[in-house]
C-alpha atoms as a PDB file:
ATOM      1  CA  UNK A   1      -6.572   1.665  23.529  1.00  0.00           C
ATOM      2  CA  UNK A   2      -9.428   2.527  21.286  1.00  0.00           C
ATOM      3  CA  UNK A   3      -9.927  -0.367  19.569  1.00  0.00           C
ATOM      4  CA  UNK A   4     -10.121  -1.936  22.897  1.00  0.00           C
ATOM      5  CA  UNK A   5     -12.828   0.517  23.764  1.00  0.00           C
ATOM      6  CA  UNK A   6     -14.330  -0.010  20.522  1.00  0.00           C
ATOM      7  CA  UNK A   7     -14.562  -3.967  21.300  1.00  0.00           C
ATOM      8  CA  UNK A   8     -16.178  -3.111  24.914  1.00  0.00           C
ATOM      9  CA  UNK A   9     -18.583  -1.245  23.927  1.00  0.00           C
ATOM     10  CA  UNK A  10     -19.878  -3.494  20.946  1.00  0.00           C
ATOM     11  CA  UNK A  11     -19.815  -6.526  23.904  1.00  0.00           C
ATOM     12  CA  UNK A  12     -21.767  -4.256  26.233  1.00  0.00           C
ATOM     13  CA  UNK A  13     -24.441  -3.754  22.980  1.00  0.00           C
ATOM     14  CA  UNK A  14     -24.138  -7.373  21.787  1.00  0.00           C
ATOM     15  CA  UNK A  15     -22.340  -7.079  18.920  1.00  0.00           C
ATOM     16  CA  UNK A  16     -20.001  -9.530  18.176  1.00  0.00           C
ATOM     17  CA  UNK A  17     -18.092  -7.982  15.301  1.00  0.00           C
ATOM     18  CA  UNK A  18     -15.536  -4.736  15.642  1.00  0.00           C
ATOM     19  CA  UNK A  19     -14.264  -3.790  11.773  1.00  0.00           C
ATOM     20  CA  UNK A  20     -11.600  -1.251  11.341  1.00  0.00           C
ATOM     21  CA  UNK A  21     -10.737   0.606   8.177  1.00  0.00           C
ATOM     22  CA  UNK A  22      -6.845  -1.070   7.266  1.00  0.00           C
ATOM     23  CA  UNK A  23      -6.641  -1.218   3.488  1.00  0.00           C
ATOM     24  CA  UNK A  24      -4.219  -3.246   1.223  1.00  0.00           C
ATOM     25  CA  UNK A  25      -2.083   0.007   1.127  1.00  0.00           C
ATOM     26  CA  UNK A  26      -1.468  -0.223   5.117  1.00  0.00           C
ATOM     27  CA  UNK A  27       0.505  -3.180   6.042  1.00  0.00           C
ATOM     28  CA  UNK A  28       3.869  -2.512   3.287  1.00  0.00           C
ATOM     29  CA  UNK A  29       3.298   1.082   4.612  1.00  0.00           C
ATOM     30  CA  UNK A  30       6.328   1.083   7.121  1.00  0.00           C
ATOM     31  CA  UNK A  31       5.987   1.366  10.995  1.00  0.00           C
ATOM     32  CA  UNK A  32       2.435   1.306  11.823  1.00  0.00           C
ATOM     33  CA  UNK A  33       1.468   0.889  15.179  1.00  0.00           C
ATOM     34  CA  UNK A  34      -2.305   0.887  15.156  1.00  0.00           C
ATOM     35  CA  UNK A  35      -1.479  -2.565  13.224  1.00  0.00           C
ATOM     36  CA  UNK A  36      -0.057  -4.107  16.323  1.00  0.00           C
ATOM     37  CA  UNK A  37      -3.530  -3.500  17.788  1.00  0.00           C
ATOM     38  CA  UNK A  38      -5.346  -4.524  15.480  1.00  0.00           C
ATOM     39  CA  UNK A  39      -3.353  -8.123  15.420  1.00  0.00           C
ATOM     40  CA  UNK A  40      -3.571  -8.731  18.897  1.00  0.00           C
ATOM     41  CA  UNK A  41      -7.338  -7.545  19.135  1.00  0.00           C
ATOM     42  CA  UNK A  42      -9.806  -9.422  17.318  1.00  0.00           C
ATOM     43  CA  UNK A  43     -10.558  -6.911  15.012  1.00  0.00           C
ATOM     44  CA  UNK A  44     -11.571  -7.726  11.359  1.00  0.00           C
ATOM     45  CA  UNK A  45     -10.477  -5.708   8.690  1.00  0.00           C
ATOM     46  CA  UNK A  46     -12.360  -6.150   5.467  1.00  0.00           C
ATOM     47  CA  UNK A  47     -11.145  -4.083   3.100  1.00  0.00           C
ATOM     48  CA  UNK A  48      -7.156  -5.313   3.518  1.00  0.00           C
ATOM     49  CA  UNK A  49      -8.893  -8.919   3.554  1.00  0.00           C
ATOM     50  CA  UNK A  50     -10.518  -7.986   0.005  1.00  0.00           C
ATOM     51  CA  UNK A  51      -7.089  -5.975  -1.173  1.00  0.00           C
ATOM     52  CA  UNK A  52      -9.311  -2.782  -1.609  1.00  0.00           C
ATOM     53  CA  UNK A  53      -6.522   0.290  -1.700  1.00  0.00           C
ATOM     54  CA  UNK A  54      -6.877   3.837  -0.628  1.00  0.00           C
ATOM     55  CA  UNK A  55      -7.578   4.734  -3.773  1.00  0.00           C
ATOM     56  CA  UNK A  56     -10.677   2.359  -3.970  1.00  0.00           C
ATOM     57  CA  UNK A  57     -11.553   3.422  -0.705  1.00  0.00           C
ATOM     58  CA  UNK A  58     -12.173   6.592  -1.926  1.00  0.00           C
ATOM     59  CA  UNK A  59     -13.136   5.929  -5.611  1.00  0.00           C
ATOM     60  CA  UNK A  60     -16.320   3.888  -3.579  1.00  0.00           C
ATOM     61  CA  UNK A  61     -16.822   6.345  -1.123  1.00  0.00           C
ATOM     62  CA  UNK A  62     -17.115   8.903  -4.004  1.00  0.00           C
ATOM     63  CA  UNK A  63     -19.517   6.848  -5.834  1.00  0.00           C
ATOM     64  CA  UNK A  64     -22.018   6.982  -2.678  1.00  0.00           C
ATOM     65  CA  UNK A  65     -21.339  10.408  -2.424  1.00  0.00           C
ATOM     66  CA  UNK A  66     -20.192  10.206   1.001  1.00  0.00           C
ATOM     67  CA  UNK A  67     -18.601  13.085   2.608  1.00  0.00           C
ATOM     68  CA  UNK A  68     -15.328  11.260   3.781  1.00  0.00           C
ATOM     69  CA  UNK A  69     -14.704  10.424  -0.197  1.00  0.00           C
ATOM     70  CA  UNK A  70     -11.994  13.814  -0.352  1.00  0.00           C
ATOM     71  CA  UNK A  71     -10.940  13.234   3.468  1.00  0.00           C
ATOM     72  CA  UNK A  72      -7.017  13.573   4.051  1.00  0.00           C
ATOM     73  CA  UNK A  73      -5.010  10.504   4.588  1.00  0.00           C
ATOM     74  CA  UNK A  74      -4.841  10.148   8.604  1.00  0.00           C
ATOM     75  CA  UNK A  75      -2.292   7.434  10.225  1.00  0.00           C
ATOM     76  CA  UNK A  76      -2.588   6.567  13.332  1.00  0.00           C
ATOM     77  CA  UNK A  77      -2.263   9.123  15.980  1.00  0.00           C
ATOM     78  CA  UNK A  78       0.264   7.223  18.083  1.00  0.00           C
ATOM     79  CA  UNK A  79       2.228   7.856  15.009  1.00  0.00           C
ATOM     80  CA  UNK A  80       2.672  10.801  16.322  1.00  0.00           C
ATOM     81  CA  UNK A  81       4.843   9.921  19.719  1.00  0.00           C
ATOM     82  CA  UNK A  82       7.933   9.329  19.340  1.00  0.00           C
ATOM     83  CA  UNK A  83       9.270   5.352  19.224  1.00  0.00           C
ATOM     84  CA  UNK A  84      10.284   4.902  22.957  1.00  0.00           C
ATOM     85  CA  UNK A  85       7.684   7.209  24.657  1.00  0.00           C
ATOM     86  CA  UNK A  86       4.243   5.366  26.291  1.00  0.00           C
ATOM     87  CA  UNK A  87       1.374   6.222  24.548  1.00  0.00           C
ATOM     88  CA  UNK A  88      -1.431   7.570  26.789  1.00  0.00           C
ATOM     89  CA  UNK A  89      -4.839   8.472  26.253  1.00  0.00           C
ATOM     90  CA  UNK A  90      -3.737  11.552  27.528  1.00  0.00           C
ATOM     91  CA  UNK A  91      -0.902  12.374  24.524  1.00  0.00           C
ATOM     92  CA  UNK A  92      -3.395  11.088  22.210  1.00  0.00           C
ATOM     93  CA  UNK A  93      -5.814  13.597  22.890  1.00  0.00           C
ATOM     94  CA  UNK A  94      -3.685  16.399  22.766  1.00  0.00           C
ATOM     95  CA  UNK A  95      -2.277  15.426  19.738  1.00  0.00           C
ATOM     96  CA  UNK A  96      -6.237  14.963  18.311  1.00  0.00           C
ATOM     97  CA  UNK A  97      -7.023  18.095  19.804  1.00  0.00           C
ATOM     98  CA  UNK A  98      -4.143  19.946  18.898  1.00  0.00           C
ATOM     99  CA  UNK A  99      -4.501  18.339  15.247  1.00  0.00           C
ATOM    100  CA  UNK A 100      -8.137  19.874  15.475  1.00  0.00           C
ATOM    101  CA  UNK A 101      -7.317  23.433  16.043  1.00  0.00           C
ATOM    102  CA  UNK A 102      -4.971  23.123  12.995  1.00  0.00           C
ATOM    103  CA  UNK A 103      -7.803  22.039  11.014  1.00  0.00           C
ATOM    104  CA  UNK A 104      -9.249  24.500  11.295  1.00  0.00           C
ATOM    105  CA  UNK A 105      -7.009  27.209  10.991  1.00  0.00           C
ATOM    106  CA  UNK A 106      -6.931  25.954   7.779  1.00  0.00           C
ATOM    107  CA  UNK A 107      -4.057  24.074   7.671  1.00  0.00           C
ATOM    108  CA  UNK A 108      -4.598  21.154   5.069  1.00  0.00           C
ATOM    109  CA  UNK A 109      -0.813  18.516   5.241  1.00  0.00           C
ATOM    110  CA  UNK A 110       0.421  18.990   9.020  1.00  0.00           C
ATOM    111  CA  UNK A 111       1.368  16.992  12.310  1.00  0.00           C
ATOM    112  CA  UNK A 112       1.318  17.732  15.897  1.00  0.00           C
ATOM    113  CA  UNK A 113       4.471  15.704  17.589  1.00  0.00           C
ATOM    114  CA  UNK A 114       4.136  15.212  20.725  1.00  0.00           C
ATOM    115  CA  UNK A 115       7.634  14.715  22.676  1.00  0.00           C
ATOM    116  CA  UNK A 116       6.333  14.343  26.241  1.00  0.00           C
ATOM    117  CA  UNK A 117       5.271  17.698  26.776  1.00  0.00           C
ATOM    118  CA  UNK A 118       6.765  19.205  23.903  1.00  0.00           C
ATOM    119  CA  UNK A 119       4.912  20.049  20.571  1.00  0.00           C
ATOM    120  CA  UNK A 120       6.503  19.589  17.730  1.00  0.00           C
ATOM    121  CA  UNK A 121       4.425  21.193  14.644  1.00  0.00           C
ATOM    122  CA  UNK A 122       5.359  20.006  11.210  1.00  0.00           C
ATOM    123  CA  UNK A 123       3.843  21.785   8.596  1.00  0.00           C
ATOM    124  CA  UNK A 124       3.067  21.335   4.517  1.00  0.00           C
ATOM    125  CA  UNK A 125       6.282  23.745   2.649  1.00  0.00           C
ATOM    126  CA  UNK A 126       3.504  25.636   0.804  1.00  0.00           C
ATOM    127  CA  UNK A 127       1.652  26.294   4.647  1.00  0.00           C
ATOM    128  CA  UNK A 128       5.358  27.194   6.179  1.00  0.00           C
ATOM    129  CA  UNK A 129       4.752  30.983   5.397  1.00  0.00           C
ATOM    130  CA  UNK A 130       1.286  30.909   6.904  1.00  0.00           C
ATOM    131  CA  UNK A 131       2.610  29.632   9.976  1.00  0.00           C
ATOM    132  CA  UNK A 132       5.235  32.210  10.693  1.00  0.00           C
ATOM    133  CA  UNK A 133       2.748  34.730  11.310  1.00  0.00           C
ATOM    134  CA  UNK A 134       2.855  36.526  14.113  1.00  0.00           C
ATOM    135  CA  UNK A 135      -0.901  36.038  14.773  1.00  0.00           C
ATOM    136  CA  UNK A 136      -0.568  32.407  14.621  1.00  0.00           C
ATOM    137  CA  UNK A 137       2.296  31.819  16.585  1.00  0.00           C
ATOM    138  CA  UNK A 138       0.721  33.723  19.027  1.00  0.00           C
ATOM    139  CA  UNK A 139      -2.195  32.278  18.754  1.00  0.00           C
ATOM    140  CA  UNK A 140      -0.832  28.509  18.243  1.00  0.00           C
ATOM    141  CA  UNK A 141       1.362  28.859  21.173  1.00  0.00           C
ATOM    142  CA  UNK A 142      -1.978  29.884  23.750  1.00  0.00           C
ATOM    143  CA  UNK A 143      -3.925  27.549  22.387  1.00  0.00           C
ATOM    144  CA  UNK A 144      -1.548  24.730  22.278  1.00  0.00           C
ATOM    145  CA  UNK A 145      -0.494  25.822  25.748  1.00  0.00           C
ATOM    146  CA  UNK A 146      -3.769  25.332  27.059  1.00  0.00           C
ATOM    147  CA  UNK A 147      -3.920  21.824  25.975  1.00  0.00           C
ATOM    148  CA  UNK A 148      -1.375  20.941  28.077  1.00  0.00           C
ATOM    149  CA  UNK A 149       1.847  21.465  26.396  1.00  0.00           C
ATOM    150  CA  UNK A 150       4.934  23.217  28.101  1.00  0.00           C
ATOM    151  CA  UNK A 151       6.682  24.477  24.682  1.00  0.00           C
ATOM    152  CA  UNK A 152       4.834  24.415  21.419  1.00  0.00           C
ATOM    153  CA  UNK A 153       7.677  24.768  18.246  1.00  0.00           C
ATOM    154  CA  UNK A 154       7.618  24.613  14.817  1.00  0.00           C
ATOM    155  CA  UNK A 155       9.971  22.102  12.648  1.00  0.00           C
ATOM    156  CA  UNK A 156      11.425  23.980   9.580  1.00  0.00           C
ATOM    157  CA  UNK A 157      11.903  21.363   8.048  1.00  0.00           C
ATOM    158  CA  UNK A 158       8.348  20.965   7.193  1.00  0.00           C
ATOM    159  CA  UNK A 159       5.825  17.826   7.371  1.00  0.00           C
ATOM    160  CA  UNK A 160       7.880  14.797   7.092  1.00  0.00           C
ATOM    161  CA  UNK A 161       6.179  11.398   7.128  1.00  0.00           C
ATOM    162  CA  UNK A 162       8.242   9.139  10.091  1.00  0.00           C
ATOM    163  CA  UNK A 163       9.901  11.893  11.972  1.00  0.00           C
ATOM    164  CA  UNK A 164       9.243  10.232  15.326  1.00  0.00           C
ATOM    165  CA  UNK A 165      10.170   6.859  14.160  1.00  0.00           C
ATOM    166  CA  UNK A 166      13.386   5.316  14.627  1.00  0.00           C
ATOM    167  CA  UNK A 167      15.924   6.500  12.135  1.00  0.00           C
ATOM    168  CA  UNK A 168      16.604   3.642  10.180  1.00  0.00           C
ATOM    169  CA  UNK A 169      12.871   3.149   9.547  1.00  0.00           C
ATOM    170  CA  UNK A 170      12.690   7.360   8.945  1.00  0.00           C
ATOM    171  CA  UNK A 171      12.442   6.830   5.201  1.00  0.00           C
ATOM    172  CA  UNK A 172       9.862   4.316   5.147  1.00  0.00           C
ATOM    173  CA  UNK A 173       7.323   4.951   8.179  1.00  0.00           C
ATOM    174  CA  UNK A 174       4.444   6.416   8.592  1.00  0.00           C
ATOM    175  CA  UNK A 175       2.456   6.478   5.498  1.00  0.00           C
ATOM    176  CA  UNK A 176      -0.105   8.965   4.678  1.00  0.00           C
ATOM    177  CA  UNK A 177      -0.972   8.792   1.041  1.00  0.00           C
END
């Protein structure tokens, strides 16, 4: 939906080009749906077409002293709906939203699931303590609440990559490193 956006808005300013930032890392990465878009859209992607991986992604962006050079891993955020559910602009933005406040709560390896109205918070094992605090469940569960979700939880078993994604694909899905 985005990248569809994305390739309106570049018509409406006459630009005939819409890149996106797959690397070589992406495709082998298990169950990615962003790279459906991406396929049918006609969206380029030059850093898988010049096998640059994350790691020179960020080796480069260090070198130019950009500020995304230390920036977390991010998959897609339709990675975070769970395989059979529609993705909406509306889940997406709760999720991104929700994702947000995390942020910055300080929370550094984490996911907001969204299953259709309930969200599912995964986070890091070495963040699990900080998130049984009272004053952040409290708070977590208002603000999450307010969003538009009718039950905020948290999964004890911690941030797992693919936990939305079929089960045979579990182990090899959604890949943020």
């Amino acid at each position: 939906m985005r990248l569809g956006e994305m390739e309106d808005a570049a018509r409406e300013l006459g630009i005939e080009t819409v890149c996106d930032g797959t690397n070589a890392d992406d495709p082998g990465a298990g169950h990615r749906p962003g790279l459906q878009a991406v396929d049918e859209l006609d969206v380029h992607s030059p850093l898988l077409a010049h096998d640059i991986a994350k790691d020179e992604v960020r080796t480069i962006a260090e070198h130019y002293d950009l500020s995304v050079a230390d920036k977390p891993s991010m998959a897609c955020l339709s990675s975070r709906i769970p395989t059979g559910l529609e993705v909406t602009d509306d889940r997406l933005t709760r999720v991104e939203q929700a994702e947000a406040l995390l942020r910055q709560w300080g929370f550094d390896q984490f996911r907001v699931r969204d299953h259709d109205g309930l969200a599912r918070i995964e986070v890091a094992p070495d963040e699990l303590d900080r998130a049984l605090e009272r004053e952040f469940v409290e708070t977590v569960r208002d603000a999450l609440s307010d969003l538009g979700f009718e039950h905020v939880t948290l999964d004890l078993h911690g941030y797992r990559t693919g936990s939305v994604s079929p089960a045979t694909d579990a182990a090899t899905t959604e890949s943020d490193d």
